[in-house]
C-alpha atoms as a PDB file:
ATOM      1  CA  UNK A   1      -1.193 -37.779 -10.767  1.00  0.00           C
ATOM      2  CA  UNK A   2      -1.157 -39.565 -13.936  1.00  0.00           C
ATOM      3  CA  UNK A   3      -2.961 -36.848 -15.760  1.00  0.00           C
ATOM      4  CA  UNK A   4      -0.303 -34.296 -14.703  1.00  0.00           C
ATOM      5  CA  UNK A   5       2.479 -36.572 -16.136  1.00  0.00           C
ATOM      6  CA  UNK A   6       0.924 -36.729 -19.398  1.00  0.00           C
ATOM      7  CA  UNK A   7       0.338 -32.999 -19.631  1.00  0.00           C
ATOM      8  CA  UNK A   8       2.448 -30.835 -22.020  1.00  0.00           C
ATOM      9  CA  UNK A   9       5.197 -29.109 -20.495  1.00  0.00           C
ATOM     10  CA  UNK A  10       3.619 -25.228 -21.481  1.00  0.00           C
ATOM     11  CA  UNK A  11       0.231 -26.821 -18.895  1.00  0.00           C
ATOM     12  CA  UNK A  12       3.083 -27.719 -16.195  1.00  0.00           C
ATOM     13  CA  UNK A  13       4.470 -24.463 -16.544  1.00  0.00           C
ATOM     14  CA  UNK A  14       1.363 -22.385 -16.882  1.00  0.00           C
ATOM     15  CA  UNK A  15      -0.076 -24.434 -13.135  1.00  0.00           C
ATOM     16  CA  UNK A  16       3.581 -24.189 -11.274  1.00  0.00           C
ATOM     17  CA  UNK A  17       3.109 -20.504 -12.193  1.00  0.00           C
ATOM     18  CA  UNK A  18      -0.488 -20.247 -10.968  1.00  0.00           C
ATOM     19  CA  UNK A  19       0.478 -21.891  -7.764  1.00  0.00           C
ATOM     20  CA  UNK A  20       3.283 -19.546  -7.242  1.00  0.00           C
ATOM     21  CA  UNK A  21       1.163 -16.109  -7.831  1.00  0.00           C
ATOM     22  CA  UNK A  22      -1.921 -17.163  -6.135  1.00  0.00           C
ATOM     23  CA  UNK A  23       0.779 -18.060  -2.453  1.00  0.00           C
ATOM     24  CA  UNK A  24       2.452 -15.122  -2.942  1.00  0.00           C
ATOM     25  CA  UNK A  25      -0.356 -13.214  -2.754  1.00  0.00           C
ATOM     26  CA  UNK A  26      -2.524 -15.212  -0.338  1.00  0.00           C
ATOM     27  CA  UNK A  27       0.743 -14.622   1.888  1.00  0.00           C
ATOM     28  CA  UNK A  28       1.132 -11.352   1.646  1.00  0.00           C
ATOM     29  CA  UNK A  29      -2.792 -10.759   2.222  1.00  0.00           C
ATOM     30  CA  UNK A  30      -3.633 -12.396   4.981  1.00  0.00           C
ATOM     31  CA  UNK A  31      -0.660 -11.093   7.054  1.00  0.00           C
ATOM     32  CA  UNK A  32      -1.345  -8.248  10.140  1.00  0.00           C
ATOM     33  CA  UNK A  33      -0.244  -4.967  10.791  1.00  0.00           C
ATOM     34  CA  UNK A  34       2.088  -3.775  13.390  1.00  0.00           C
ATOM     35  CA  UNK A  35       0.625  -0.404  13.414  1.00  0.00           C
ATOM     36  CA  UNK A  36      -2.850   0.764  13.393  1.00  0.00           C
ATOM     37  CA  UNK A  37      -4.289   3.564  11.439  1.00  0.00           C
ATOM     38  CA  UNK A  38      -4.080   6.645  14.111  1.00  0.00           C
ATOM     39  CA  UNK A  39      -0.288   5.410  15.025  1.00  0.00           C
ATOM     40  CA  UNK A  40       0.296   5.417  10.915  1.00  0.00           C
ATOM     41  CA  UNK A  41      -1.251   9.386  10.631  1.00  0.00           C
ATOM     42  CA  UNK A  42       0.908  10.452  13.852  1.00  0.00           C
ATOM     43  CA  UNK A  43       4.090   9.138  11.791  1.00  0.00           C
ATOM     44  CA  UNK A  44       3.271  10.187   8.531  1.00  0.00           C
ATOM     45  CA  UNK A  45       2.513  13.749  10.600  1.00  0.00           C
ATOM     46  CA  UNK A  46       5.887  14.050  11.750  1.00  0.00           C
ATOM     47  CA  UNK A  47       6.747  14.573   7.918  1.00  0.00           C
ATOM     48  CA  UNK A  48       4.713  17.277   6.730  1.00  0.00           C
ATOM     49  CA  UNK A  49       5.733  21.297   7.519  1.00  0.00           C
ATOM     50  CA  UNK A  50       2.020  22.738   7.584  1.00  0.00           C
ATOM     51  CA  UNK A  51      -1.503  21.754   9.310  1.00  0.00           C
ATOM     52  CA  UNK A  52      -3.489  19.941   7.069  1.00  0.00           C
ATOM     53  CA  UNK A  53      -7.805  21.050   6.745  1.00  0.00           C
ATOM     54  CA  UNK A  54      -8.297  17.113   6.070  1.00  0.00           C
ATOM     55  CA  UNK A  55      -6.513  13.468   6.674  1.00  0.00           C
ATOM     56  CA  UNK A  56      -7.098  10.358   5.222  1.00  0.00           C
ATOM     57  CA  UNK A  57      -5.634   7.053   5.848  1.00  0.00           C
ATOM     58  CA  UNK A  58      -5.591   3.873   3.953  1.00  0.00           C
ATOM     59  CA  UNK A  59      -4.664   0.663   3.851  1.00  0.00           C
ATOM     60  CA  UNK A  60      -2.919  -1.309   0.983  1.00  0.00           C
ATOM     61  CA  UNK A  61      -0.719  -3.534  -0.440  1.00  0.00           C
ATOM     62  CA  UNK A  62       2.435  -2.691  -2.300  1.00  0.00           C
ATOM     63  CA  UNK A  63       4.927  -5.094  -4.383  1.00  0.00           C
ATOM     64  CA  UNK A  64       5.572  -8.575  -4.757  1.00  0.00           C
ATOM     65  CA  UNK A  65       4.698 -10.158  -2.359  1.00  0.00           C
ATOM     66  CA  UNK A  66       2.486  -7.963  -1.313  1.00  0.00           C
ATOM     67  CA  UNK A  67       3.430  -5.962   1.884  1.00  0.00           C
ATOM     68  CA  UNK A  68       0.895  -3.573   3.735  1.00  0.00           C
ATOM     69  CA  UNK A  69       1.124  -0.362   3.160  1.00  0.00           C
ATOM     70  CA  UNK A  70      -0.590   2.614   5.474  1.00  0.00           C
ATOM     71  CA  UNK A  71      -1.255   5.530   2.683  1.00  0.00           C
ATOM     72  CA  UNK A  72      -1.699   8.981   4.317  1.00  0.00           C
ATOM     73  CA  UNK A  73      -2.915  11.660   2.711  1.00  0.00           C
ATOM     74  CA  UNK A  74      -2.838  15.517   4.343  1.00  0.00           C
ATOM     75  CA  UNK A  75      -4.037  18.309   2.184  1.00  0.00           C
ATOM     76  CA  UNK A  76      -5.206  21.870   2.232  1.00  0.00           C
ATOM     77  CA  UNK A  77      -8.436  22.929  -0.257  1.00  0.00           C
ATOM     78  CA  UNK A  78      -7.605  25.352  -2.533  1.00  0.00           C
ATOM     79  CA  UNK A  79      -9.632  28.512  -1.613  1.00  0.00           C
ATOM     80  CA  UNK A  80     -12.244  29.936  -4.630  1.00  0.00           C
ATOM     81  CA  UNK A  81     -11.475  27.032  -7.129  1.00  0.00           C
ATOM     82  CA  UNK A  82     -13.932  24.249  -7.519  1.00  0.00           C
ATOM     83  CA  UNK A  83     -11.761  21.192  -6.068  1.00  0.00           C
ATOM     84  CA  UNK A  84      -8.094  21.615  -6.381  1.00  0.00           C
ATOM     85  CA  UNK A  85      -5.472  21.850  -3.535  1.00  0.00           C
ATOM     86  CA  UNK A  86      -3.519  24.173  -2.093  1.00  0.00           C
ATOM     87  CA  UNK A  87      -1.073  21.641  -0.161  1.00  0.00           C
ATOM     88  CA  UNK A  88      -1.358  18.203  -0.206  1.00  0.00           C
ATOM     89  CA  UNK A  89       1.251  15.481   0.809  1.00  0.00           C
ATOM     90  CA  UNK A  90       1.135  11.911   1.084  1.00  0.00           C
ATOM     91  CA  UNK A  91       3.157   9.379   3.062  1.00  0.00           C
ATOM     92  CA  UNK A  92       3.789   5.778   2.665  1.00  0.00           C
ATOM     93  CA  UNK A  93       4.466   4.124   5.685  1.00  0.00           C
ATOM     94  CA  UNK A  94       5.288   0.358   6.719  1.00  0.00           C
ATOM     95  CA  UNK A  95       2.082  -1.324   8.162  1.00  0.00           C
ATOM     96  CA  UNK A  96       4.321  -3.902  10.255  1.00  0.00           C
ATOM     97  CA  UNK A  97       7.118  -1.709  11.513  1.00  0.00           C
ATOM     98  CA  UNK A  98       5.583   1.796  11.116  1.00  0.00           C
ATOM     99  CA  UNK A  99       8.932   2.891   8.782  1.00  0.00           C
ATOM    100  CA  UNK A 100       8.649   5.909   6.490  1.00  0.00           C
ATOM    101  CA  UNK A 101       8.510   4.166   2.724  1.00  0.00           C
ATOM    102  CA  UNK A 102       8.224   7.531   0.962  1.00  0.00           C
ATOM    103  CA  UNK A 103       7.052  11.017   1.120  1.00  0.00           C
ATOM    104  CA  UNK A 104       5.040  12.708  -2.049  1.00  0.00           C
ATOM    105  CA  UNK A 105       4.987  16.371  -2.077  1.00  0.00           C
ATOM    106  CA  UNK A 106       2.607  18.042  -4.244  1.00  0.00           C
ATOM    107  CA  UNK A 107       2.262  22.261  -2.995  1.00  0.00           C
END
């Protein structure tokens, strides 16, 4: 502990800041979900106004601290384009508590 005492104060600062980043992020990391993927897609569903050709759902972390985050995405292909779509929505949704964060609309 010695060393630490005689340490200037910009080291003190720089490791009391490490310590804080590196729990805030080991705490929001290593938490669980509330909802799993399928439950995330039939809420995020509930929010688009067309059928969707393709799905995809991800998990990820959002903020500080970190909270999970299930990322849906619903989209249409474009029809005689090379990629492109012709719908395609996104919705953010709460991993623990399975709220609506946000809704991205891109026809």
């Amino acid at each position: 502990m010695t060393w630490f005492r005689q340490s200037s104060i910009p080291a003190r600062m720089f490791l009391a800041l490490m310590v804080i980043l590196i729990g805030g992020y080991l705490g929001g990391c290593l938490g669980g979900t509330g909802i799993s993927g399928s439950e995330a897609v039939r809420i995020a569903s509930g929010e688009i106004d067309f059928v969707p050709q393709h799905t995809n759902a991800e998990l990820g972390r959002k903020g500080f601290p970190p909270t999970a985050v299930w990322g849906i995405t619903f989209w249409i292909e474009a029809k005689g384009t090379d990629g492109g779509f012709e719908r395609r929505t996104a919705v953010e949704i709460h991993a623990d508590s399975g709220v609506v964060i946000a809704v991205h609309h891109n026809p």
